[in-house]
PDB file of N, CA and C in Angstrom:
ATOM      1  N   UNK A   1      51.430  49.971  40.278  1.00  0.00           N
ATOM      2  CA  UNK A   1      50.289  50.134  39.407  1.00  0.00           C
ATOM      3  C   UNK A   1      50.653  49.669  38.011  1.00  0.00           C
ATOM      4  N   UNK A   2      49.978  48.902  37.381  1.00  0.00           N
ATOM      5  CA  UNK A   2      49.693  49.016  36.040  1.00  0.00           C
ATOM      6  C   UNK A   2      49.112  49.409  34.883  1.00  0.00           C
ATOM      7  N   UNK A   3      50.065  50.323  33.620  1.00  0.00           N
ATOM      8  CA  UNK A   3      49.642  50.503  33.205  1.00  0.00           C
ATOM      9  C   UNK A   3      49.439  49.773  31.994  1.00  0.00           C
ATOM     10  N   UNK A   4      47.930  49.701  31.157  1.00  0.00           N
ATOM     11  CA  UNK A   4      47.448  49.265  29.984  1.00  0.00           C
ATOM     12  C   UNK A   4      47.378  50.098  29.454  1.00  0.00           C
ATOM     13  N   UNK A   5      47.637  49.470  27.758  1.00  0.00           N
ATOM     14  CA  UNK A   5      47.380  50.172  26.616  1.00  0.00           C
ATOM     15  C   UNK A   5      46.044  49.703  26.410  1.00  0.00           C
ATOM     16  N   UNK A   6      44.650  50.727  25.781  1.00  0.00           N
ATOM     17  CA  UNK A   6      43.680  50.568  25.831  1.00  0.00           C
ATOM     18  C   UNK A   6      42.845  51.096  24.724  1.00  0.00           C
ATOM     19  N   UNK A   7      44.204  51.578  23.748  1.00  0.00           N
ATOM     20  CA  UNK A   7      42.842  52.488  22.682  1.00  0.00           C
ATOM     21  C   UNK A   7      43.830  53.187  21.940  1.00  0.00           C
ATOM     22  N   UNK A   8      43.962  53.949  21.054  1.00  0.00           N
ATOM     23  CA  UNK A   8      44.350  55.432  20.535  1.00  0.00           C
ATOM     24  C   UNK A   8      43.739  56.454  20.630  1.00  0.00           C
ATOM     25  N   UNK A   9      44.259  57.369  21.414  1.00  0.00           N
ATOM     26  CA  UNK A   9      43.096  58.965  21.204  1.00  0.00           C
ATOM     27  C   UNK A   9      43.203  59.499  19.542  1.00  0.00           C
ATOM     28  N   UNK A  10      42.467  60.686  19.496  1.00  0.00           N
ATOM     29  CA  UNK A  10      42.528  61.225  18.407  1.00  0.00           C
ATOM     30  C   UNK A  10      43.606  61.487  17.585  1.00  0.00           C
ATOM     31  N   UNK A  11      45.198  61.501  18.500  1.00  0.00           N
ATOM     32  CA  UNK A  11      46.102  62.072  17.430  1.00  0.00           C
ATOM     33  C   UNK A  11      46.858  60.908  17.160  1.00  0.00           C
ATOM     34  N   UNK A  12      46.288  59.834  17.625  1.00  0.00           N
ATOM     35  CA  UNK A  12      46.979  58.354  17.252  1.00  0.00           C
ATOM     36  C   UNK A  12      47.867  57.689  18.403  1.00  0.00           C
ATOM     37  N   UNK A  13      48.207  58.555  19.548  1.00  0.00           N
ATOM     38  CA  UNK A  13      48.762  58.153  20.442  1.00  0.00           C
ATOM     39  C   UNK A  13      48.204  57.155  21.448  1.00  0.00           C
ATOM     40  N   UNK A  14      48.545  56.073  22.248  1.00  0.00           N
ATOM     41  CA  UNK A  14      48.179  55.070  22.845  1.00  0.00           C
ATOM     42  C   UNK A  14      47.366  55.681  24.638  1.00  0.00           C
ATOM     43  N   UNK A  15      46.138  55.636  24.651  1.00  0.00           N
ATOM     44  CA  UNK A  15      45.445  56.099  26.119  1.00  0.00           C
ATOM     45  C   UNK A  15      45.889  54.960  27.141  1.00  0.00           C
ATOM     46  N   UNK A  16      46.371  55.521  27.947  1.00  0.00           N
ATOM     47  CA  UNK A  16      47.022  54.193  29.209  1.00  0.00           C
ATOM     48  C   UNK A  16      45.621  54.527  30.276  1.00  0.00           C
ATOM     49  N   UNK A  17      45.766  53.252  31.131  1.00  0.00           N
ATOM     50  CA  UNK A  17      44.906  53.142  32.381  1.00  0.00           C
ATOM     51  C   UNK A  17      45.473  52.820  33.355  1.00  0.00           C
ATOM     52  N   UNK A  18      45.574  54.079  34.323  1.00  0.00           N
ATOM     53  CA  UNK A  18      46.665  54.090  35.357  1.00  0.00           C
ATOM     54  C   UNK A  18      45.870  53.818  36.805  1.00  0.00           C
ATOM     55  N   UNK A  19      45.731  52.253  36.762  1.00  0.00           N
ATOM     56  CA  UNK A  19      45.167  51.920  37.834  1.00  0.00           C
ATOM     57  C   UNK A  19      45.556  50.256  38.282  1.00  0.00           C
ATOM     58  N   UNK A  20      45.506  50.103  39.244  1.00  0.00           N
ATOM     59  CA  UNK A  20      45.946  49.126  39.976  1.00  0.00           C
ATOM     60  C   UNK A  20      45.369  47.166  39.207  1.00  0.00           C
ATOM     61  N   UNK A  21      45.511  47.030  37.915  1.00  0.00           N
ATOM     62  CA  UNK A  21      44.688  45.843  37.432  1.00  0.00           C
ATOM     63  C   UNK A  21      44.588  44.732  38.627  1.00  0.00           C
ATOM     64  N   UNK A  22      45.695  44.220  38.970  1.00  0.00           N
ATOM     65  CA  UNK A  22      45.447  43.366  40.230  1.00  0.00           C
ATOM     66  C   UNK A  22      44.812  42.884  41.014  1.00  0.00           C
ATOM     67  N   UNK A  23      44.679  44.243  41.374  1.00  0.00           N
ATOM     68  CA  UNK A  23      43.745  45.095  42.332  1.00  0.00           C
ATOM     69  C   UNK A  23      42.369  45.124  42.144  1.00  0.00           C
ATOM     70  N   UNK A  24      42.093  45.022  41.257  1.00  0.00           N
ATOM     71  CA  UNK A  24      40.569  45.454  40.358  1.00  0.00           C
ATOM     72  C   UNK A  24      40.487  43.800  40.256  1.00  0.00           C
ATOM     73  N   UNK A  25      40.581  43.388  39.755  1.00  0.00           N
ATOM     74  CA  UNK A  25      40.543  41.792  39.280  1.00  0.00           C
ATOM     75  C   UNK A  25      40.657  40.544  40.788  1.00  0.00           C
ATOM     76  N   UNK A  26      41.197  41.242  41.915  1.00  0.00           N
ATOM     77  CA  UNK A  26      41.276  40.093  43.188  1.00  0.00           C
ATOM     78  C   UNK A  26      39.375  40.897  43.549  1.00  0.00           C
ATOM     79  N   UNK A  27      39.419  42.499  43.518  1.00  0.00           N
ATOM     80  CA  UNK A  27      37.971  42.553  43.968  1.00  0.00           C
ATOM     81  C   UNK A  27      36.746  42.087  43.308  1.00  0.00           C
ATOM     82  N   UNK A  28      37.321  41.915  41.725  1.00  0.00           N
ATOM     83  CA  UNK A  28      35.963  41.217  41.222  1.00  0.00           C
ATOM     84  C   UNK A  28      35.769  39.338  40.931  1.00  0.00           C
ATOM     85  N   UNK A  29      36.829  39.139  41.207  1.00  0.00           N
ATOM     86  CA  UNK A  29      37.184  37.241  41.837  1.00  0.00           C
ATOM     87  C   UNK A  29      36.471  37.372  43.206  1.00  0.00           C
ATOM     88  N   UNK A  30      36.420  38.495  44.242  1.00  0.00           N
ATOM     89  CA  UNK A  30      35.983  38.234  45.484  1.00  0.00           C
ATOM     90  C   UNK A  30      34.378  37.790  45.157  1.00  0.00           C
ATOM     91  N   UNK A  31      33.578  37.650  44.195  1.00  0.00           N
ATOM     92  CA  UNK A  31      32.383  37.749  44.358  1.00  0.00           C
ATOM     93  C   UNK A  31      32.383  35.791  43.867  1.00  0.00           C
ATOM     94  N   UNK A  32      31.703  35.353  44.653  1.00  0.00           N
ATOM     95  CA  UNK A  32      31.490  34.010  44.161  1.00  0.00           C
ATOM     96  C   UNK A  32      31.033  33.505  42.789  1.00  0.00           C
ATOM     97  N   UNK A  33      29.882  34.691  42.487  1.00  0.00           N
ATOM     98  CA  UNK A  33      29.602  34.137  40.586  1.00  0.00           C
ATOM     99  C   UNK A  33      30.519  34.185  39.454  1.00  0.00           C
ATOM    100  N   UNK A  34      31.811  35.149  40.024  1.00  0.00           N
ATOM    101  CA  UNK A  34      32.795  34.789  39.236  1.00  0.00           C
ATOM    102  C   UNK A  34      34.068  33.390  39.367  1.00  0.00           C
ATOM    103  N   UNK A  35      34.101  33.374  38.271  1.00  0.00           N
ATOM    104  CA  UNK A  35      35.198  31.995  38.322  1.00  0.00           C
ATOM    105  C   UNK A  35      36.189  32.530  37.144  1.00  0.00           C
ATOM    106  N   UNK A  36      36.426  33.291  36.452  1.00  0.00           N
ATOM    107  CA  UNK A  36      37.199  33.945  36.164  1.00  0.00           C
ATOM    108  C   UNK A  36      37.191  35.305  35.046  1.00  0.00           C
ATOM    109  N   UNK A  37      38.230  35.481  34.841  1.00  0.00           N
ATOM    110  CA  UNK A  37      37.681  37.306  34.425  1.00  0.00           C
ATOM    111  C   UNK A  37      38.896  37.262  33.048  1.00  0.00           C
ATOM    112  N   UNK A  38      38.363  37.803  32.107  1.00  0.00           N
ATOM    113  CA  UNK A  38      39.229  37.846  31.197  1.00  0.00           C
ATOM    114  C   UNK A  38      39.887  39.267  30.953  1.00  0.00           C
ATOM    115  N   UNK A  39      41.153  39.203  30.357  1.00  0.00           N
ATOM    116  CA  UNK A  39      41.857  40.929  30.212  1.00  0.00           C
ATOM    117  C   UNK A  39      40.718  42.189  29.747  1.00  0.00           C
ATOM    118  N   UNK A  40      39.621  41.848  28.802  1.00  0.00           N
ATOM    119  CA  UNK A  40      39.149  42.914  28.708  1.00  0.00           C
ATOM    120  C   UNK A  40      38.108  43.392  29.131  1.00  0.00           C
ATOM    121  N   UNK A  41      37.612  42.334  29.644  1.00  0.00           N
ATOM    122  CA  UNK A  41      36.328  42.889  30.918  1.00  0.00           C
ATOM    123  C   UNK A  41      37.025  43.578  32.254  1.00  0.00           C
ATOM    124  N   UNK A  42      38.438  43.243  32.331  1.00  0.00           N
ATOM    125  CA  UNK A  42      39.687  43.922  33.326  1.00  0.00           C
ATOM    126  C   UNK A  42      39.364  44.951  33.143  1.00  0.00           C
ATOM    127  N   UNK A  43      40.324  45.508  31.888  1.00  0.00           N
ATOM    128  CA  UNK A  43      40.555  46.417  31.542  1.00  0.00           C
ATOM    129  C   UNK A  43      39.080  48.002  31.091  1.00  0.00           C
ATOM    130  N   UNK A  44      37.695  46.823  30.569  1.00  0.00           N
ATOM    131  CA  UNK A  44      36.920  47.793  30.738  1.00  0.00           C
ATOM    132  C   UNK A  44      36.141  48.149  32.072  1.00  0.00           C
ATOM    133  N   UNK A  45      36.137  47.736  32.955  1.00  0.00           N
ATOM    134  CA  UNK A  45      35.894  47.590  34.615  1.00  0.00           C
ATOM    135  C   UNK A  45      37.036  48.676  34.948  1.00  0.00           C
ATOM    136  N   UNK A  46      38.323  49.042  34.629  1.00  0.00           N
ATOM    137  CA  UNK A  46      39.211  50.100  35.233  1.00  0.00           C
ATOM    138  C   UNK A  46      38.789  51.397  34.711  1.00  0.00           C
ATOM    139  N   UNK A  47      38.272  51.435  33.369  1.00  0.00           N
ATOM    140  CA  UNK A  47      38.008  52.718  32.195  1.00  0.00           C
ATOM    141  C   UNK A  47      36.614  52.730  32.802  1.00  0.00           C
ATOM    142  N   UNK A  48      35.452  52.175  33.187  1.00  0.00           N
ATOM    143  CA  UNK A  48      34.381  52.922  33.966  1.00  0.00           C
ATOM    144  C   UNK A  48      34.702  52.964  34.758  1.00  0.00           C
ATOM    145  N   UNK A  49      36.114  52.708  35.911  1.00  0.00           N
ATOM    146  CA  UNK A  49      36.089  53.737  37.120  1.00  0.00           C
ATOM    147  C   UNK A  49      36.783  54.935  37.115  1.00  0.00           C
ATOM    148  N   UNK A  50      37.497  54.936  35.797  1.00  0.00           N
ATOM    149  CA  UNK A  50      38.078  55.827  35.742  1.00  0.00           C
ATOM    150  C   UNK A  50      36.740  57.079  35.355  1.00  0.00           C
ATOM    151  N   UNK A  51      36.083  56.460  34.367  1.00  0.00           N
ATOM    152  CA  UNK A  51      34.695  57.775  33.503  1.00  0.00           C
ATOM    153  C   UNK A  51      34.046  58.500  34.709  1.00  0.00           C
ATOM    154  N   UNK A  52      33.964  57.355  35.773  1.00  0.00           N
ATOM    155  CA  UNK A  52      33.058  57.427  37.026  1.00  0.00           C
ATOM    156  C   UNK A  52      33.811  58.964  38.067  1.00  0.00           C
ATOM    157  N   UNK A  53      34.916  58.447  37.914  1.00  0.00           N
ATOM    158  CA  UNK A  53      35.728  59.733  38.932  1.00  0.00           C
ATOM    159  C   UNK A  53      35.915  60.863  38.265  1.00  0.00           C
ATOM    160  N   UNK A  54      35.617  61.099  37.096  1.00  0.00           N
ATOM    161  CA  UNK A  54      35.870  62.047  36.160  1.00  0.00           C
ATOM    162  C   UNK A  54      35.101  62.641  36.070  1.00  0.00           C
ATOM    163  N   UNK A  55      33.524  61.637  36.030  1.00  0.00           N
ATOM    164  CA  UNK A  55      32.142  62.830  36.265  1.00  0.00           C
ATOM    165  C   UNK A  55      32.234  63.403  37.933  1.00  0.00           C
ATOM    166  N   UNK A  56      32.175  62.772  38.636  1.00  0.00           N
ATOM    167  CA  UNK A  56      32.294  63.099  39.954  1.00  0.00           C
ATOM    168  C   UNK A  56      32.846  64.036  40.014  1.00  0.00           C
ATOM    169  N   UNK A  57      34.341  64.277  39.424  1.00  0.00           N
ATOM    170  CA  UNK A  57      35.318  65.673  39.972  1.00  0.00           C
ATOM    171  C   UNK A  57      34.808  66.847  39.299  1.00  0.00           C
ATOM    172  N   UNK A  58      34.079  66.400  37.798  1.00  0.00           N
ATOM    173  CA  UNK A  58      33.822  67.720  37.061  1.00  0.00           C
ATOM    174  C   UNK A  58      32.326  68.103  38.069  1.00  0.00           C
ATOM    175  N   UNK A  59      31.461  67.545  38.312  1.00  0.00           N
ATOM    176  CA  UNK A  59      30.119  68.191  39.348  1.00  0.00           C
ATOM    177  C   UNK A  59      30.610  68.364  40.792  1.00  0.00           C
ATOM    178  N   UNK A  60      31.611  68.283  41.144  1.00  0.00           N
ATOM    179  CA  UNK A  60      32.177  68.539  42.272  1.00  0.00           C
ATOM    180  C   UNK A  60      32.983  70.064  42.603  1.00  0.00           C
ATOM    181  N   UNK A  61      33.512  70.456  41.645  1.00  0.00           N
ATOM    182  CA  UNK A  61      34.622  71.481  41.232  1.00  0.00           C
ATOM    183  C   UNK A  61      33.764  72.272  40.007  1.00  0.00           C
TER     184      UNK A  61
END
């Protein structure tokens, strides 16, 4: 997995995104209208799946 640096939280420290970029980036090349993907449409495509599983677990639990 890779992680990105993606931001500073509040106390100045660096928020990582602990998810597979690779991974994320061969599934959104799989779609034909893409022809290529740049680092930060990457990187914001991993941070809404991350927001996404986060609402999910909090209405879940």
């Amino acid at each position: 997995m890779a992680d990105v640096a993606v931001g500073k939280d509040k106390c100045g420290e660096q928020r990582l995104v602990s998810l597979p970029l690779s991974r994320i980036r061969v599934i959104m090349k799989s779609s034909p209208e893409v022809s290529s993907i740049n680092q930060e449409a990457l990187v914001l495509t991993a941070k809404a799946t991350l927001y996404v599983f986060k609402i999910y677990y909090q209405r879940r639990f």
